[in-house]
N, C-alpha and C. Protein backbone atom coordinates (compact mmCIF):
# COMPACT_ATOMS: atom_id res chain seq x y z
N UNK A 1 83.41 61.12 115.64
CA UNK A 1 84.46 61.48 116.61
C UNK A 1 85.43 62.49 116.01
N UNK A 2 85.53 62.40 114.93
CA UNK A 2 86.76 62.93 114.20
C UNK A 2 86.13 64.74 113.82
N UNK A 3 84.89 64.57 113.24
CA UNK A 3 84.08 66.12 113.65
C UNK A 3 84.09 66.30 114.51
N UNK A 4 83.59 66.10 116.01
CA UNK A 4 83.84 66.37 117.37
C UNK A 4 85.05 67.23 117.35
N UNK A 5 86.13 66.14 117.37
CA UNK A 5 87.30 66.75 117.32
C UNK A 5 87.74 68.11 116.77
N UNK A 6 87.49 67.81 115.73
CA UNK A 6 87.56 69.18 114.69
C UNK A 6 87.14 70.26 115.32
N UNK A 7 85.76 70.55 115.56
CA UNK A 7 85.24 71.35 116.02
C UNK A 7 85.60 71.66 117.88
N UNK A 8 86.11 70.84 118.53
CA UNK A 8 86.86 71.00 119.63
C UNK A 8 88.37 72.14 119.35
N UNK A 9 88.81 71.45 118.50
CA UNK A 9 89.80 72.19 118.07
C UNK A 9 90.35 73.93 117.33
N UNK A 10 88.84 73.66 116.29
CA UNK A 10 88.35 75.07 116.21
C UNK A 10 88.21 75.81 117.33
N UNK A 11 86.95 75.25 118.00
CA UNK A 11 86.81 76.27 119.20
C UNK A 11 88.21 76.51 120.20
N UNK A 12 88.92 75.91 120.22
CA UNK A 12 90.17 76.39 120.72
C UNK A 12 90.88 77.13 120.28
N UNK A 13 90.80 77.13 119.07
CA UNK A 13 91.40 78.13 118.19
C UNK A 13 90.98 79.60 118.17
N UNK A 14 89.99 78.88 118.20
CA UNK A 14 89.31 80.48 118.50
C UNK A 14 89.22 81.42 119.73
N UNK A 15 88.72 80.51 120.68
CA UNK A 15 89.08 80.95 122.03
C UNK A 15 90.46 81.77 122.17
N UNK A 16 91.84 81.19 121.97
CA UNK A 16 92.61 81.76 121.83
C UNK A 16 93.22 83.16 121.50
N UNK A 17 92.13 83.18 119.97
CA UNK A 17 92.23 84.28 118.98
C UNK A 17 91.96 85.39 119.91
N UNK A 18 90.34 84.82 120.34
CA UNK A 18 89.60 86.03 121.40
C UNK A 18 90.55 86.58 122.58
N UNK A 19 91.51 86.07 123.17
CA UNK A 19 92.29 86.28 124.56
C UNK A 19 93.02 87.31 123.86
N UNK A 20 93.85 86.67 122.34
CA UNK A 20 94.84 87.55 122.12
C UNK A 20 94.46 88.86 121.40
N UNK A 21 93.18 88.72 121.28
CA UNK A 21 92.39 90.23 120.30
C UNK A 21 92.01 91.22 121.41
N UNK A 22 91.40 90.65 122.70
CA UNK A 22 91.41 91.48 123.68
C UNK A 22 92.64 92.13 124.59
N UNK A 23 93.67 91.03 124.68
CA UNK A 23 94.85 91.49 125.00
C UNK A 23 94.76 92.59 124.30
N UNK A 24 95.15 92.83 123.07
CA UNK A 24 95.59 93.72 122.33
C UNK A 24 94.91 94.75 122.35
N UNK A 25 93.61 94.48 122.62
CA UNK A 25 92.91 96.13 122.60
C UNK A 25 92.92 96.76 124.42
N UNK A 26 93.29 95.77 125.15
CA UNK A 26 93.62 95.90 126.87
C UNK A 26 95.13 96.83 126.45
N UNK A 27 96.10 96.61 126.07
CA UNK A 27 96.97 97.21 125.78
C UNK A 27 97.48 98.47 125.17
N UNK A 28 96.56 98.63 124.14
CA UNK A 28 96.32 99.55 123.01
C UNK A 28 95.97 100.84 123.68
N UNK A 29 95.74 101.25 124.86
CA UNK A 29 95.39 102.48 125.94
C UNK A 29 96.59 102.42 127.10
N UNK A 30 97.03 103.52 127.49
CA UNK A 30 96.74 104.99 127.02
C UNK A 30 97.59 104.99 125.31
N UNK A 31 97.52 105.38 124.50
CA UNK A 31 97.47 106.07 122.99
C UNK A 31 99.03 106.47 123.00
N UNK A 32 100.11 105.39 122.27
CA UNK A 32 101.08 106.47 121.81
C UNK A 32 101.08 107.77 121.38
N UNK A 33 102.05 108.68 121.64
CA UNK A 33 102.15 109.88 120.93
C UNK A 33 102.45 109.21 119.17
N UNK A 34 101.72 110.43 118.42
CA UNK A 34 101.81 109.69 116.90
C UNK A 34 102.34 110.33 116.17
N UNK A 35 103.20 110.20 115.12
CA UNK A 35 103.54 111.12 114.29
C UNK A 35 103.15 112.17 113.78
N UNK A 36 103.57 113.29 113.07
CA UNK A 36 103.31 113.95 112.59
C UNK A 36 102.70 113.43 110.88
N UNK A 37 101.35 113.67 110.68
CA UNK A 37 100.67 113.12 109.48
C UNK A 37 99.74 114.25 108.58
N UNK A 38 99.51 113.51 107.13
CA UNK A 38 98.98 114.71 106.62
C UNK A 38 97.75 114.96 107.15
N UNK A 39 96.54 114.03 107.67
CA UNK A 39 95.64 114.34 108.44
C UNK A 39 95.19 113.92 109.11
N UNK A 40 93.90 114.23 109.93
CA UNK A 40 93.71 113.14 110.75
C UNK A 40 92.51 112.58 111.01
N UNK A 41 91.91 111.54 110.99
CA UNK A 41 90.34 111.06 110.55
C UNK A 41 89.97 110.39 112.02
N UNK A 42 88.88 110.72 112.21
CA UNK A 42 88.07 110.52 113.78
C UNK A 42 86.63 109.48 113.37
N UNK A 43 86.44 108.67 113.73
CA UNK A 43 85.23 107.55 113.40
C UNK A 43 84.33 108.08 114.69
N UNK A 44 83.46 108.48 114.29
CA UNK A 44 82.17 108.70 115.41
C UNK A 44 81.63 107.36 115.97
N UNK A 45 81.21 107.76 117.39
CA UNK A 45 80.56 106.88 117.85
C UNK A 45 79.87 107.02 119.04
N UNK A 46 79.90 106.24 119.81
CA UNK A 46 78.46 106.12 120.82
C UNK A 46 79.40 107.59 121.99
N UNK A 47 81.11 107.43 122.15
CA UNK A 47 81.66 108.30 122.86
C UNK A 47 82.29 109.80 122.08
N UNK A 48 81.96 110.95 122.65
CA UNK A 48 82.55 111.90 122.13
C UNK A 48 83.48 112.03 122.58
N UNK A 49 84.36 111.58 123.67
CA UNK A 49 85.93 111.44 123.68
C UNK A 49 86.93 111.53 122.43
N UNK A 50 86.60 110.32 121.37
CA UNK A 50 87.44 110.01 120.05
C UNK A 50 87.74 112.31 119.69
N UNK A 51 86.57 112.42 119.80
CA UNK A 51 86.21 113.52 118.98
C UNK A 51 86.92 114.74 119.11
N UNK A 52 87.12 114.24 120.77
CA UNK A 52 88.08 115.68 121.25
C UNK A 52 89.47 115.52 121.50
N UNK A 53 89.52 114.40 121.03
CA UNK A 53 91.21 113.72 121.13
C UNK A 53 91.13 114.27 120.15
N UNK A 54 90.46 114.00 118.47
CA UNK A 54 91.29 113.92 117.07
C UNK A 54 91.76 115.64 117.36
N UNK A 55 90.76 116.50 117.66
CA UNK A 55 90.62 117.98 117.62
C UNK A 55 92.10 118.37 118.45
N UNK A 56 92.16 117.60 120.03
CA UNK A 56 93.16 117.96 120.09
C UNK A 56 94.79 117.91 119.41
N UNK A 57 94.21 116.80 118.58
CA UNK A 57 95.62 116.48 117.61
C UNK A 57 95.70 117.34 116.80
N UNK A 58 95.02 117.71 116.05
CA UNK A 58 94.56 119.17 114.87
C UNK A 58 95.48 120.48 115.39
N UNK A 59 94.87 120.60 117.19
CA UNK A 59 95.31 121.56 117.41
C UNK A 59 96.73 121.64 117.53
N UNK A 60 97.25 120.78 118.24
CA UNK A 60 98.92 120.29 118.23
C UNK A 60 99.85 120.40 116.84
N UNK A 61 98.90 120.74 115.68
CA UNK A 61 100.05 120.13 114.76
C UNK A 61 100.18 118.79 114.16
N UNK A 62 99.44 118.33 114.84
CA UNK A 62 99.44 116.57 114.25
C UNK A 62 99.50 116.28 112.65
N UNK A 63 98.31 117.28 111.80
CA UNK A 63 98.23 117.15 111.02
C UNK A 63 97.44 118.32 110.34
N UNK A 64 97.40 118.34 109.04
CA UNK A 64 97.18 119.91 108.36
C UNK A 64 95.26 120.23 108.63
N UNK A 65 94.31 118.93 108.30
CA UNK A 65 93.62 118.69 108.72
C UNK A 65 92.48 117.70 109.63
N UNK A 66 91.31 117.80 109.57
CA UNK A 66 90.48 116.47 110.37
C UNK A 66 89.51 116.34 109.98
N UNK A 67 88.98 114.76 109.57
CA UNK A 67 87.96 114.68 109.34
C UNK A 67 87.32 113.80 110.09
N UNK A 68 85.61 114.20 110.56
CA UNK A 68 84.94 113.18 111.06
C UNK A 68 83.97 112.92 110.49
N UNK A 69 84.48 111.46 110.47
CA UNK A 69 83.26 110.31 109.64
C UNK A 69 82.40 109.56 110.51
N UNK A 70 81.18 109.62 109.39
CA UNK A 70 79.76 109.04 110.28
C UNK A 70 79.29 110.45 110.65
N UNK A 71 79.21 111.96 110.30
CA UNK A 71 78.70 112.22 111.42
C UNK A 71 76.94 112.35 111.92
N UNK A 72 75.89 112.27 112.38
CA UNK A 72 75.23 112.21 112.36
C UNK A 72 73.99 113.83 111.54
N UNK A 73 73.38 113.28 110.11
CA UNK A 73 72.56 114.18 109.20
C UNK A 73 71.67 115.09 109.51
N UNK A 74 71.37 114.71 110.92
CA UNK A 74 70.69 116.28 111.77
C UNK A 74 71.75 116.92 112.42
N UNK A 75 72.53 117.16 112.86
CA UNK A 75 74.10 117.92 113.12
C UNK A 75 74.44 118.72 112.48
N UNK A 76 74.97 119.98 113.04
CA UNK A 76 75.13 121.03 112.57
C UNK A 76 76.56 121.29 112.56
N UNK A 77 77.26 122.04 111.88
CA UNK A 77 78.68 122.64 112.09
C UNK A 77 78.75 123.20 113.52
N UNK A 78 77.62 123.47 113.80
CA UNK A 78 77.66 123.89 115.30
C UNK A 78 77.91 122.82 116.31
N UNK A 79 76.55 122.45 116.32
CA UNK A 79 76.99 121.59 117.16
C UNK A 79 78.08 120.29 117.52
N UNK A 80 78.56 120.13 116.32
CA UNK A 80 79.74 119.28 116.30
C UNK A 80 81.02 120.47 116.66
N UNK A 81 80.88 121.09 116.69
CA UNK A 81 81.69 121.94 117.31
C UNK A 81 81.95 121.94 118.74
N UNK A 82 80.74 121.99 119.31
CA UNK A 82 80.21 121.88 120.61
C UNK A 82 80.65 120.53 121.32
N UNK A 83 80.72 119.11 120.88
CA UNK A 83 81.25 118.55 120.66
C UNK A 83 82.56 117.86 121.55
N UNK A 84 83.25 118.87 120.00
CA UNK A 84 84.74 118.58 120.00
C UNK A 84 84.92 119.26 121.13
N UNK A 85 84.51 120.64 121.30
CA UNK A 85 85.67 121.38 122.30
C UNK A 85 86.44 122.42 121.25
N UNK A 86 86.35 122.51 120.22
CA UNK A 86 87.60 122.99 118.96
C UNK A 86 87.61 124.50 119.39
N UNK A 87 88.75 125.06 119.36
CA UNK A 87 88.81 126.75 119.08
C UNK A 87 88.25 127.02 117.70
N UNK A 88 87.50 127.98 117.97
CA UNK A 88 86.77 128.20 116.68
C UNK A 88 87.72 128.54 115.49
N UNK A 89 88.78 128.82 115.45
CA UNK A 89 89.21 129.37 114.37
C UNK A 89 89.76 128.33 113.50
N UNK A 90 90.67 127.48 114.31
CA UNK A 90 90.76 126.10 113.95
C UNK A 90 89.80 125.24 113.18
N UNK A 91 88.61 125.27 113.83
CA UNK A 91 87.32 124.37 113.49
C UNK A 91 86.56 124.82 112.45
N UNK A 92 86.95 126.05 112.36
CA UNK A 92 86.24 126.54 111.04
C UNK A 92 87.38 126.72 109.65
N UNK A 93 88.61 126.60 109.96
CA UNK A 93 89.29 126.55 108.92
C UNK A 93 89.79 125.19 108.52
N UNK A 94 89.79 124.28 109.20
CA UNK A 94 90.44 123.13 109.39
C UNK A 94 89.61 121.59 109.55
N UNK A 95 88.26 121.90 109.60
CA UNK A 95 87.85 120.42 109.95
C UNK A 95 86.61 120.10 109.20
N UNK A 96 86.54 119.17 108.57
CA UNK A 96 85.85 118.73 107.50
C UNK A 96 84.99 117.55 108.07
N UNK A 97 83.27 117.42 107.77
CA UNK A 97 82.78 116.86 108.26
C UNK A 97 81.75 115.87 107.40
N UNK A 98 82.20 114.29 108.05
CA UNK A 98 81.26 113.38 106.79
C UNK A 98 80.21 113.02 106.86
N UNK A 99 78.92 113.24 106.49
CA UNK A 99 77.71 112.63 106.49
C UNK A 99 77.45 111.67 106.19
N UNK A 100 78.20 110.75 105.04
CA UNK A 100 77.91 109.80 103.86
C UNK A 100 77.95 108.51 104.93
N UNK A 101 78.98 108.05 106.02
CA UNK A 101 79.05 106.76 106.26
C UNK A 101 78.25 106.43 107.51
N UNK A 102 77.53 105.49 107.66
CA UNK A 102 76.75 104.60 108.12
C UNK A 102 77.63 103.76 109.01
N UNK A 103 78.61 103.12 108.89
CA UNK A 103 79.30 101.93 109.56
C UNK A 103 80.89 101.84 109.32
N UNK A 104 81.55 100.61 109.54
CA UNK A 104 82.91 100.91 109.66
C UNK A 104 83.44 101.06 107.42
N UNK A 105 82.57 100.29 107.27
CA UNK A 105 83.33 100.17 105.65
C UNK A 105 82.97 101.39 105.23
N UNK A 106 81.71 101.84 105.14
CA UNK A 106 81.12 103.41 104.77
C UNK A 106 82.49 104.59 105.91
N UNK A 107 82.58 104.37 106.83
CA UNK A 107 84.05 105.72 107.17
C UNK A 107 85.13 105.06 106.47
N UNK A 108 85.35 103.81 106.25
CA UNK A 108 86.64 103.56 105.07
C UNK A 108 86.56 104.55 103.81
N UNK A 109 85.49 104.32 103.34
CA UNK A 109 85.07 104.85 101.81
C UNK A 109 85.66 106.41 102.10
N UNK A 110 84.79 106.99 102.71
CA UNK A 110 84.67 108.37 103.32
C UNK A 110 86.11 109.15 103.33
N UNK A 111 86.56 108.00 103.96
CA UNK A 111 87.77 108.73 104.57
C UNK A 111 89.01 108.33 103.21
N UNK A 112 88.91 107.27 102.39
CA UNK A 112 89.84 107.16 101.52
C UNK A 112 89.27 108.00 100.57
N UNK A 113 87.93 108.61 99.76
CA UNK A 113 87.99 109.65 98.86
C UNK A 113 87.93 111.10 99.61
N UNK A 114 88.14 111.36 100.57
CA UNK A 114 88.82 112.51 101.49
C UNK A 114 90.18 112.66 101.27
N UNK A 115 90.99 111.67 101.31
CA UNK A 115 92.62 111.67 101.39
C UNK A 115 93.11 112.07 99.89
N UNK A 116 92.14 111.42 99.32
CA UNK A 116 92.53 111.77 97.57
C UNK A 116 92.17 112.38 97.20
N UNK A 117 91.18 113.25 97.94
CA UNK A 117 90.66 114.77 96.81
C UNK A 117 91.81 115.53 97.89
N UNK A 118 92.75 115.29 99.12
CA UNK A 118 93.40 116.61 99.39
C UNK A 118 95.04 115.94 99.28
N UNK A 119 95.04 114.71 98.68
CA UNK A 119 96.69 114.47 98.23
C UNK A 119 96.92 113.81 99.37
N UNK A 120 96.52 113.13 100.25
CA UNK A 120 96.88 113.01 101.73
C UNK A 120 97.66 111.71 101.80
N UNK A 121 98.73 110.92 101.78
CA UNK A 121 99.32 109.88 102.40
C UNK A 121 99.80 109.44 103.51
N UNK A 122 99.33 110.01 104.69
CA UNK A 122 99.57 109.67 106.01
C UNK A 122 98.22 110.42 106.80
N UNK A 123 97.93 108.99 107.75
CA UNK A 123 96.41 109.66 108.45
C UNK A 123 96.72 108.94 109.84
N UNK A 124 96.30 110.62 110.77
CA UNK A 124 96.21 109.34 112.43
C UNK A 124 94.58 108.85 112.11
N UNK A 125 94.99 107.87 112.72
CA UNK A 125 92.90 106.75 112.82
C UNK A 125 92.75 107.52 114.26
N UNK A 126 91.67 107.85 114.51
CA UNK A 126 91.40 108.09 116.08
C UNK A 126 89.75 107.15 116.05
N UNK A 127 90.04 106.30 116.89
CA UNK A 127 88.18 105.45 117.24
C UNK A 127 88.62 105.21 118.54
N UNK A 128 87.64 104.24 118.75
CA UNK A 128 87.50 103.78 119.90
C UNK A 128 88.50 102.48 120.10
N UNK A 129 88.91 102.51 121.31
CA UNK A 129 90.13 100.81 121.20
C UNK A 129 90.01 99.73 120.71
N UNK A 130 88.57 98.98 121.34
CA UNK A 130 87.85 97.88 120.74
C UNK A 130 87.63 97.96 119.45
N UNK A 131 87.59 98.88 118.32
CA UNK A 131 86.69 99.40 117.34
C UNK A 131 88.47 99.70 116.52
N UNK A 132 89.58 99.70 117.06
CA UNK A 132 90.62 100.32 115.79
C UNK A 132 90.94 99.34 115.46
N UNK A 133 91.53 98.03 116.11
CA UNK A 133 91.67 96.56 114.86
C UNK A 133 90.91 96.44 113.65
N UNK A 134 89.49 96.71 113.76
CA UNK A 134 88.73 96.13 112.79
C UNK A 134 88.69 97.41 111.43
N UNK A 135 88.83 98.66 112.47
CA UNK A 135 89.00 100.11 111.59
C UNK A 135 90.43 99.99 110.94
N UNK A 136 91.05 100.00 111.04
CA UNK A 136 92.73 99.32 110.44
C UNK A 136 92.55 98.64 109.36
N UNK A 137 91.89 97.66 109.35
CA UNK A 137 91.54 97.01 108.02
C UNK A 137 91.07 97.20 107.29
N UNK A 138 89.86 97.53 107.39
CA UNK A 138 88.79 98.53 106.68
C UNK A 138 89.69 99.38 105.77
N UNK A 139 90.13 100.57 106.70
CA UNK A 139 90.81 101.85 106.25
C UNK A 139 92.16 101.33 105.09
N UNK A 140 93.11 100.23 105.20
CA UNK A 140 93.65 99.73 104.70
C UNK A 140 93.53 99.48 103.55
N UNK A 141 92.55 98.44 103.53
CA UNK A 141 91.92 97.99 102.49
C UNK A 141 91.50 99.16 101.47
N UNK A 142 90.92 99.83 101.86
CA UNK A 142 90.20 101.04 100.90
C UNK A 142 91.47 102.32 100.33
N UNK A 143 92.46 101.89 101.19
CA UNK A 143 93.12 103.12 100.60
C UNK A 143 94.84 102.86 100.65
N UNK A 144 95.38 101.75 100.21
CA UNK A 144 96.57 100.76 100.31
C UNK A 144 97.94 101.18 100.29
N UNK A 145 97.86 102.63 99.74
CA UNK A 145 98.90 103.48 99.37
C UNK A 145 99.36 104.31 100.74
N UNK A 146 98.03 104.68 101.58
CA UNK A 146 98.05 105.65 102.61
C UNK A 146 99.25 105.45 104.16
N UNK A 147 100.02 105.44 105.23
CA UNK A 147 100.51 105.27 105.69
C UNK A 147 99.16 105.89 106.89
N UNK A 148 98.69 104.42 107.84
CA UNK A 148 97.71 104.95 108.88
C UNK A 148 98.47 104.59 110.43
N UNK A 149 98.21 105.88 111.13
CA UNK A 149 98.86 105.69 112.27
C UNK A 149 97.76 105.46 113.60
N UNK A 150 97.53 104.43 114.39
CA UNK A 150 95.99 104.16 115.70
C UNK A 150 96.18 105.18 116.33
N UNK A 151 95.21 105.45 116.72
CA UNK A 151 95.18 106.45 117.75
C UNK A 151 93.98 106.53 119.05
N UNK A 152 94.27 104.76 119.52
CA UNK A 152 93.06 104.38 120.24
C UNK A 152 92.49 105.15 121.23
N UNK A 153 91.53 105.22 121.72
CA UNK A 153 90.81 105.89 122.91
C UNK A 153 90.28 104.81 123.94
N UNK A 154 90.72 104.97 125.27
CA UNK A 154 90.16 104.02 125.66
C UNK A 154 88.29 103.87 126.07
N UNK A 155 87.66 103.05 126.20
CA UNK A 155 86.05 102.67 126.50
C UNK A 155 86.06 102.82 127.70
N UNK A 156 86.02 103.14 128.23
CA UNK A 156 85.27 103.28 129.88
C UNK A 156 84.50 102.08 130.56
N UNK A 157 83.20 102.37 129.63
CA UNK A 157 82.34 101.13 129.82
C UNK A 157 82.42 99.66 129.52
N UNK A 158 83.69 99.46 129.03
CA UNK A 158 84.05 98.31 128.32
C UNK A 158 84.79 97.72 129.40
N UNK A 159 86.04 98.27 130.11
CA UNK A 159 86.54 97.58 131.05
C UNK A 159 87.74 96.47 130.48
N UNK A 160 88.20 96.97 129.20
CA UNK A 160 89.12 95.64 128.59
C UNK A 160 89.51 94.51 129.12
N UNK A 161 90.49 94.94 130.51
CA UNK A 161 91.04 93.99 131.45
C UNK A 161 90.35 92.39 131.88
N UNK A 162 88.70 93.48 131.97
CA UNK A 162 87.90 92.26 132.79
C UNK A 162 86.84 92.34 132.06
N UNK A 163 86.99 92.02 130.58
CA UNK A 163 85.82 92.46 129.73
C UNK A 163 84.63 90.82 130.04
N UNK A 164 85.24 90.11 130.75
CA UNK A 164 84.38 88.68 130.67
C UNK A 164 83.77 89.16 131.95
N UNK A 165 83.66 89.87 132.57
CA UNK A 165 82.83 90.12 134.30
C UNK A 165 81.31 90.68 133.78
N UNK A 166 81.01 91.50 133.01
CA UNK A 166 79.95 91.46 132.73
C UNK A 166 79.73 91.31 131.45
N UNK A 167 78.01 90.71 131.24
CA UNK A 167 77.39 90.35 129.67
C UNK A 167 77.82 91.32 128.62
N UNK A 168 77.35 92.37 129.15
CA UNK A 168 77.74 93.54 128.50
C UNK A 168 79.00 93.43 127.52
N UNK A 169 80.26 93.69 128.59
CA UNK A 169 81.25 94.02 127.95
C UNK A 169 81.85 92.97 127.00
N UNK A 170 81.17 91.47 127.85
CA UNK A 170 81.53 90.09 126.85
C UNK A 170 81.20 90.09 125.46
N UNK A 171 79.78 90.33 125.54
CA UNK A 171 79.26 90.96 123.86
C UNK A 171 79.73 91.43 122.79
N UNK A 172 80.06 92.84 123.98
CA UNK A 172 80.45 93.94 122.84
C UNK A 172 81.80 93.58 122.30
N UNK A 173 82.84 92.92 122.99
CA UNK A 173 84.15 92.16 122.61
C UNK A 173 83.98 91.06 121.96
N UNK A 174 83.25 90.17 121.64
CA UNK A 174 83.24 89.26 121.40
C UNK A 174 82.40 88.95 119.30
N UNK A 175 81.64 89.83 119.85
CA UNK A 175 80.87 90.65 118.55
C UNK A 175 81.75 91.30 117.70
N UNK A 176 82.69 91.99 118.57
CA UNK A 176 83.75 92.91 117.69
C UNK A 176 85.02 92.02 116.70
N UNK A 177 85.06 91.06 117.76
CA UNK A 177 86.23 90.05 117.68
C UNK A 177 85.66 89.24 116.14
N UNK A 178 84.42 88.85 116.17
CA UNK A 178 83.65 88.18 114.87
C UNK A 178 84.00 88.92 113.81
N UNK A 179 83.75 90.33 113.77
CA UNK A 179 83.44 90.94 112.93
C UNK A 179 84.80 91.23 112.13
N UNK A 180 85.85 91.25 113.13
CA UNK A 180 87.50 91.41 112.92
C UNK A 180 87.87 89.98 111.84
N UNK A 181 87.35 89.10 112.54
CA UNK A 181 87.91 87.65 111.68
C UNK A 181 87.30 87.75 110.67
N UNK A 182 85.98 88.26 110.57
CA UNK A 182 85.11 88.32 109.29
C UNK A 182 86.15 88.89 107.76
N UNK A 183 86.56 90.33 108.62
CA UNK A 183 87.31 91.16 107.80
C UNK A 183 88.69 90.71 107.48
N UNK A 184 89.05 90.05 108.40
CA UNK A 184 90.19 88.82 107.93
C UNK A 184 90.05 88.25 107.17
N UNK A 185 88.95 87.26 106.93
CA UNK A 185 88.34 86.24 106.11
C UNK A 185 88.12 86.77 104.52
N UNK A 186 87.70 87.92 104.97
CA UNK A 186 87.26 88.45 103.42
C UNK A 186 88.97 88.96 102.70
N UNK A 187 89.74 89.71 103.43
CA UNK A 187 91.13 90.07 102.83
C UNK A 187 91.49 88.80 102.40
N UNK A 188 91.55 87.48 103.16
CA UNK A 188 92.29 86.29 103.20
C UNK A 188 91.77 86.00 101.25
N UNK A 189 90.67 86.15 101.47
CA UNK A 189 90.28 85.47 99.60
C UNK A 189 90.14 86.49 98.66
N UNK A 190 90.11 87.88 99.12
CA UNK A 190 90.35 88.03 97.92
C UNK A 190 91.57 88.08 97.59
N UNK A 191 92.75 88.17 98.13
CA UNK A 191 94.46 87.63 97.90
C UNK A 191 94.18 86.37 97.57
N UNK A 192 93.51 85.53 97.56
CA UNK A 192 94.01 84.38 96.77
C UNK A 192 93.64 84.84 95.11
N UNK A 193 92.61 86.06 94.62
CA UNK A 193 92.18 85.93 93.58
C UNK A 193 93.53 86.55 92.57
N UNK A 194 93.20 86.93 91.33
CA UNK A 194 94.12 86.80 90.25
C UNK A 194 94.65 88.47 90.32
N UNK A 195 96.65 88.42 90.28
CA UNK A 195 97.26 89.78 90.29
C UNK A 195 96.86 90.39 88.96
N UNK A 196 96.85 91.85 89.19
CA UNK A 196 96.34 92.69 87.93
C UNK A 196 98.47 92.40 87.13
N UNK A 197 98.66 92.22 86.27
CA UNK A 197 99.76 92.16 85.69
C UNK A 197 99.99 93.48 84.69
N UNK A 198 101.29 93.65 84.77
CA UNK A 198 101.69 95.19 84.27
C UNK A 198 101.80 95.03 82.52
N UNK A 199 100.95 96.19 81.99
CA UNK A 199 100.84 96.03 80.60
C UNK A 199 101.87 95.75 79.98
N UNK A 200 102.46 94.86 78.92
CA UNK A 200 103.31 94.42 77.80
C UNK A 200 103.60 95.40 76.88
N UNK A 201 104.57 95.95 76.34
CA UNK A 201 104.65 96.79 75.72
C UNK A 201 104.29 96.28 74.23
N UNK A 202 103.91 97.24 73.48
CA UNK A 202 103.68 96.78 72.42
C UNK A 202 104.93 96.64 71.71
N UNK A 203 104.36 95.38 70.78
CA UNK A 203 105.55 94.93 69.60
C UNK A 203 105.62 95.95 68.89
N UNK A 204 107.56 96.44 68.46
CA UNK A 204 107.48 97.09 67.52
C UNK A 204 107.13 96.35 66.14
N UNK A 205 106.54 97.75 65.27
CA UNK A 205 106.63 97.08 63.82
C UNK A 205 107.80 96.72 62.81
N UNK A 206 107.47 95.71 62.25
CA UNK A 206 108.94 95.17 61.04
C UNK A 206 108.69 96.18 60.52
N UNK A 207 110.09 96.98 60.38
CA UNK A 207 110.90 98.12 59.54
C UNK A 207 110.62 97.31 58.14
């Protein structure tokens, strides 16, 4: 009875979590205006929307440059051009493009040894809505110093509001939502493990 319970209770817990993780990404659209930052990093994905938002931020001033991570290894400077939408002059002086990442931790990587080969401490995130909670952490994690500003896009096909009306959109929220606690779970322990402590100076020698 007392497992029952437990696990009644979990699942409530969780349930919960899920209302308030979707709230938040139901909310998270339309996209504050964002500061002015040193650059600005775009996570590829299934929508080229993200793509022509970050570009339009580039173009605004947002930030000195842009990078997009993930991008796909048959892709050309061209055609990611094509793309964005970018004025060419812009796009060819200004936007830097990543091949290396595969998934959300691979555009963490990407995008934190990007920031440090150009000095960068402030980045807008531009992804997808559902997709910037879990990118937040990621990006965080990998680069702790950086100041990251969301820059959600909303899903179309997702439907936030009424993401429980179809299988679909239940999935893809619900999958996302796992993967978020996952990345919770993992920050949660390694903070419990041991602080690096600041070196001791050495003893002087007896005069």
């Amino acid at each position: 009875m007392k497992t029952l319970a437990a696990l009644l209770i979990a699942l409530m817990i969780w349930g919960v979590g899920l209302l308030a993780f979707t709230g938040r990404v139901d909310h998270s659209t339309p996209a504050r205006e964002p500061p002015t930052a040193d650059g600005v990093v775009a996570l590829t994905g299934a929508s080229n929307l993200r793509l022509e938002a970050a570009t339009k931020l580039l173009e605004e001033g947002k930030g000195k440059r842009l990078l997009i991570s993930g991008v796909n290894r048959e892709a050309t400077r061209a055609d990611v051009q094509t793309v964005t939408k970018a004025v060419k002059p812009i796009y060819d002086c200004c936007v830097d493009l990543g091949f290396a990442a595969a998934n959300t931790v691979g555009n963490a990587i990407e995008t934190a040894e990007w920031a440090k080969s150009k000095g960068y401490k402030s980045l807008i995130v531009v992804t997808a809505d559902y997709h910037m909670p879990r990118s937040m952490l990621e990006l965080s994690a990998a680069m702790p110093g950086v100041a990251l500003y969301p820059y959600p896009i909303e899903t179309e096909s997702l439907a936030a509001r009424r993401w429980w009306k179809t299988s679909a959109s239940a999935r893809r929220m619900i999958v996302e939502y796992c993967k978020y606690l996952a990345i919770l779970g993992r920050e949660a322990f390694l903070g419990l493990g041991p602080k690096d402590k600041p070196a001791e100076p050495a003893a002087k020698e007896a005069s």
